[in-house]
C-alpha atoms as a PDB file:
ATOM      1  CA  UNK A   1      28.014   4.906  -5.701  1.00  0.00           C
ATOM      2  CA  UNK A   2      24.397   5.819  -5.099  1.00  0.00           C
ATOM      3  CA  UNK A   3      22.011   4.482  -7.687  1.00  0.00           C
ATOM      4  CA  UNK A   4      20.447   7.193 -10.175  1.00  0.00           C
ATOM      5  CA  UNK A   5      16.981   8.551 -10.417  1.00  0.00           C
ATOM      6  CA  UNK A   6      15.552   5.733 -13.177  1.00  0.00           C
ATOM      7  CA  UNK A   7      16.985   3.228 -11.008  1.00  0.00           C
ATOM      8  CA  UNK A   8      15.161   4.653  -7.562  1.00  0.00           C
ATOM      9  CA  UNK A   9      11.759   5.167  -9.496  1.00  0.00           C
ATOM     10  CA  UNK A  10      12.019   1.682 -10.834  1.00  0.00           C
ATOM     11  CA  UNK A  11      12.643   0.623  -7.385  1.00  0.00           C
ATOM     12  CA  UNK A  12      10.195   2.474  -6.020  1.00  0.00           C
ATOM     13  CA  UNK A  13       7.019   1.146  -8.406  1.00  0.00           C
ATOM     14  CA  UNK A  14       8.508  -2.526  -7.929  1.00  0.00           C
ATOM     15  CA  UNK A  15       8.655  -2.374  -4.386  1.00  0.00           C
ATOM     16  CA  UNK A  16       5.684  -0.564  -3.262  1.00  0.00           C
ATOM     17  CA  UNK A  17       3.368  -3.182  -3.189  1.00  0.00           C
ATOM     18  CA  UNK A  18       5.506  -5.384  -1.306  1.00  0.00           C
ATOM     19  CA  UNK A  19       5.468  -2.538   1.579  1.00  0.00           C
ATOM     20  CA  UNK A  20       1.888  -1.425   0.838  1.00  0.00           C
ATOM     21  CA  UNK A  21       2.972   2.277   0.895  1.00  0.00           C
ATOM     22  CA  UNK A  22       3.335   5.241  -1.561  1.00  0.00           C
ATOM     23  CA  UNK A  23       6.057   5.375  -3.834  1.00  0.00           C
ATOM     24  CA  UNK A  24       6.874   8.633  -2.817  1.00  0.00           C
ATOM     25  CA  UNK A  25       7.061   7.226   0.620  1.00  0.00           C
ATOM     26  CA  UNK A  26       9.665   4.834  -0.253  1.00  0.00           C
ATOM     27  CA  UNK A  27      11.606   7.326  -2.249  1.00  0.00           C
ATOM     28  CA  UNK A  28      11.800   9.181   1.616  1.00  0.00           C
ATOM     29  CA  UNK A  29      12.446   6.106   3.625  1.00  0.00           C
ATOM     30  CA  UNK A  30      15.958   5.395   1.075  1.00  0.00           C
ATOM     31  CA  UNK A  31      16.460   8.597   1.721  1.00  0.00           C
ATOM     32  CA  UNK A  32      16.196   8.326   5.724  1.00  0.00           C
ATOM     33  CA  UNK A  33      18.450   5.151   4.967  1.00  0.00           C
ATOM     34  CA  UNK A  34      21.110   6.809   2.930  1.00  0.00           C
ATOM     35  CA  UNK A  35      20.512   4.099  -0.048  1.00  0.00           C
ATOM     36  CA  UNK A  36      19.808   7.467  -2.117  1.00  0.00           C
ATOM     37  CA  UNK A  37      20.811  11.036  -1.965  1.00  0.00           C
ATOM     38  CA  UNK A  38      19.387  14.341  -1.918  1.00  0.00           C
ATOM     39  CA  UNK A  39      20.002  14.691  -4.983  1.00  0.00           C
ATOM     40  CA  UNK A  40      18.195  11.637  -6.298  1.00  0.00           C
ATOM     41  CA  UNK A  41      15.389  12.675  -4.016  1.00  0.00           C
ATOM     42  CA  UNK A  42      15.273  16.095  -5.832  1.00  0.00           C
ATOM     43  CA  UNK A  43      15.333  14.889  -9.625  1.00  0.00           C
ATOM     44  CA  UNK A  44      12.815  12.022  -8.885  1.00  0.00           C
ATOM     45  CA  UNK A  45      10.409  14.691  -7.326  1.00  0.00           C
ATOM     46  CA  UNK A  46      11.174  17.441  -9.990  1.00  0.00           C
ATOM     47  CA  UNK A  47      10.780  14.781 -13.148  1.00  0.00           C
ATOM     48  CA  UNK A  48       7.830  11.747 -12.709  1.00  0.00           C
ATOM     49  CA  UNK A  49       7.863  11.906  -9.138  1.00  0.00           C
ATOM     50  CA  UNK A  50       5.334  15.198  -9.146  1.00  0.00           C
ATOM     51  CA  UNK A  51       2.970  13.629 -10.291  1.00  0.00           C
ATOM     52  CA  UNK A  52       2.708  11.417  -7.686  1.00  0.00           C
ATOM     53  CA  UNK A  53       0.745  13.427  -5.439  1.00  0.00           C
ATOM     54  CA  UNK A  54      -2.432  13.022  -7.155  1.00  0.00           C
ATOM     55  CA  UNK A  55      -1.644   9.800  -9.505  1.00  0.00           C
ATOM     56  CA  UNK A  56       0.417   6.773  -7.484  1.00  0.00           C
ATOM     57  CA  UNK A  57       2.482   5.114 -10.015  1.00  0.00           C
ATOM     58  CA  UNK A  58       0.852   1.934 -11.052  1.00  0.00           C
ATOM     59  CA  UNK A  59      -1.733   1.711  -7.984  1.00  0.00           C
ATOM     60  CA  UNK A  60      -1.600  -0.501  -5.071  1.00  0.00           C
ATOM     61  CA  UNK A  61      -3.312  -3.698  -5.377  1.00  0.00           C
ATOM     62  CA  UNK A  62      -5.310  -3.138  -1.914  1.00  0.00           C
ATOM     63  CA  UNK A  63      -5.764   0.305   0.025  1.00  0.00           C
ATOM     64  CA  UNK A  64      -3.093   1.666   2.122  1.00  0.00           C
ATOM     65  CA  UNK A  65      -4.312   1.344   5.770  1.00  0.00           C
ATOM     66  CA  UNK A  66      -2.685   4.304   8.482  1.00  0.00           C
ATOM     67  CA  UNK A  67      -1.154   1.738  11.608  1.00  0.00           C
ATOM     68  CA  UNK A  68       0.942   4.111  13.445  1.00  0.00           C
ATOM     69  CA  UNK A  69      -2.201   5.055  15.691  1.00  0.00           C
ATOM     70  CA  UNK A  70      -2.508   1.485  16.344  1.00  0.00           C
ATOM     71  CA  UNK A  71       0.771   0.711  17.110  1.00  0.00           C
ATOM     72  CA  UNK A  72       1.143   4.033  19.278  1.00  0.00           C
ATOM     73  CA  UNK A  73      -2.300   2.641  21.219  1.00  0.00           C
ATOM     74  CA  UNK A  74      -0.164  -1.218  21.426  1.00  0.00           C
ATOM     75  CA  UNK A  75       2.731  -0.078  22.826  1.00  0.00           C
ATOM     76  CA  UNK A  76       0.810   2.344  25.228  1.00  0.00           C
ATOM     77  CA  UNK A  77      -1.427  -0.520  26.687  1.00  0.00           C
ATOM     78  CA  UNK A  78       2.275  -2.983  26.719  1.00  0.00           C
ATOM     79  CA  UNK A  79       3.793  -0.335  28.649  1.00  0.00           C
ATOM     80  CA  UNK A  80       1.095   0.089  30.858  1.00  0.00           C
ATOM     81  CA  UNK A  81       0.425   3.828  30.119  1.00  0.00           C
ATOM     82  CA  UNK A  82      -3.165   3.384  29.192  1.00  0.00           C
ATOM     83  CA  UNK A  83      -5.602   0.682  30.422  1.00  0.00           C
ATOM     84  CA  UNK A  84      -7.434  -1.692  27.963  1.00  0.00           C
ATOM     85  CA  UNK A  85     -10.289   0.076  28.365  1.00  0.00           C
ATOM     86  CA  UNK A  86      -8.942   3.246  27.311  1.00  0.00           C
ATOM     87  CA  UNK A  87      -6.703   1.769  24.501  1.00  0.00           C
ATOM     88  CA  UNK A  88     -10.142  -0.058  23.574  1.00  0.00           C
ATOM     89  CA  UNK A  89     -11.936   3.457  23.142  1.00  0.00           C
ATOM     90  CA  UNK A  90      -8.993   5.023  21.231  1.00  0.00           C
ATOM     91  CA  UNK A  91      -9.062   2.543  18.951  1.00  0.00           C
ATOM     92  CA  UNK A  92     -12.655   3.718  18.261  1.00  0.00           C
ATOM     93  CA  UNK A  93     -13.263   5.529  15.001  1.00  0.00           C
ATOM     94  CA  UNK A  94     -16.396   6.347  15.912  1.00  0.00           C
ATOM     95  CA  UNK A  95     -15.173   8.206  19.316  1.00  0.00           C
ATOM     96  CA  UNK A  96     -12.050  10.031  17.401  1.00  0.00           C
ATOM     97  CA  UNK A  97     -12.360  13.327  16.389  1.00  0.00           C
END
């Protein structure tokens, strides 16, 4: 039995922090996991969980920080696809686009 849609938006709040991502996020990634449904998915989005695009249930403590560039760059320079030069200058924000 999947848990219902109080259950994943209590989840959700509790957890975020711990992860340091969205709630909204989360909701997706138990989703990806098959912990909920698509039907959870759908009545957490179509009750509280549209707000959540502009108003993050019970904010994060510190600011979310994007890593998958960073990782991407990592695992690039590990598998010797970019120098460390090059993963140097891609890690840049003032040379990105």
């Amino acid at each position: 039995m999947m848990p219902s849609s109080p259950v994943v938006i209590a989840l959700a709040v509790e957890v975020k922090n711990l992860f340091v991502i969205s709630a909204a996020a989360l909701v997706i990634r138990m989703r990806d996991l098959d912990i909920i449904g698509e039907t959870a998915v759908q009545n957490v989005f179509r009750g509280v969980g549209r707000t959540w695009r502009t108003e993050e249930p019970c904010p994060l403590d510190r600011a979310e920080e994007p890593r998958r560039f960073q990782r991407l760059c990592f695992r690039a320079l590990a598998k010797n696809i970019v120098s460390k030069s090059k993963a140097a200058e891609l890690q840049d924000p003032g040379e990105r686009c």
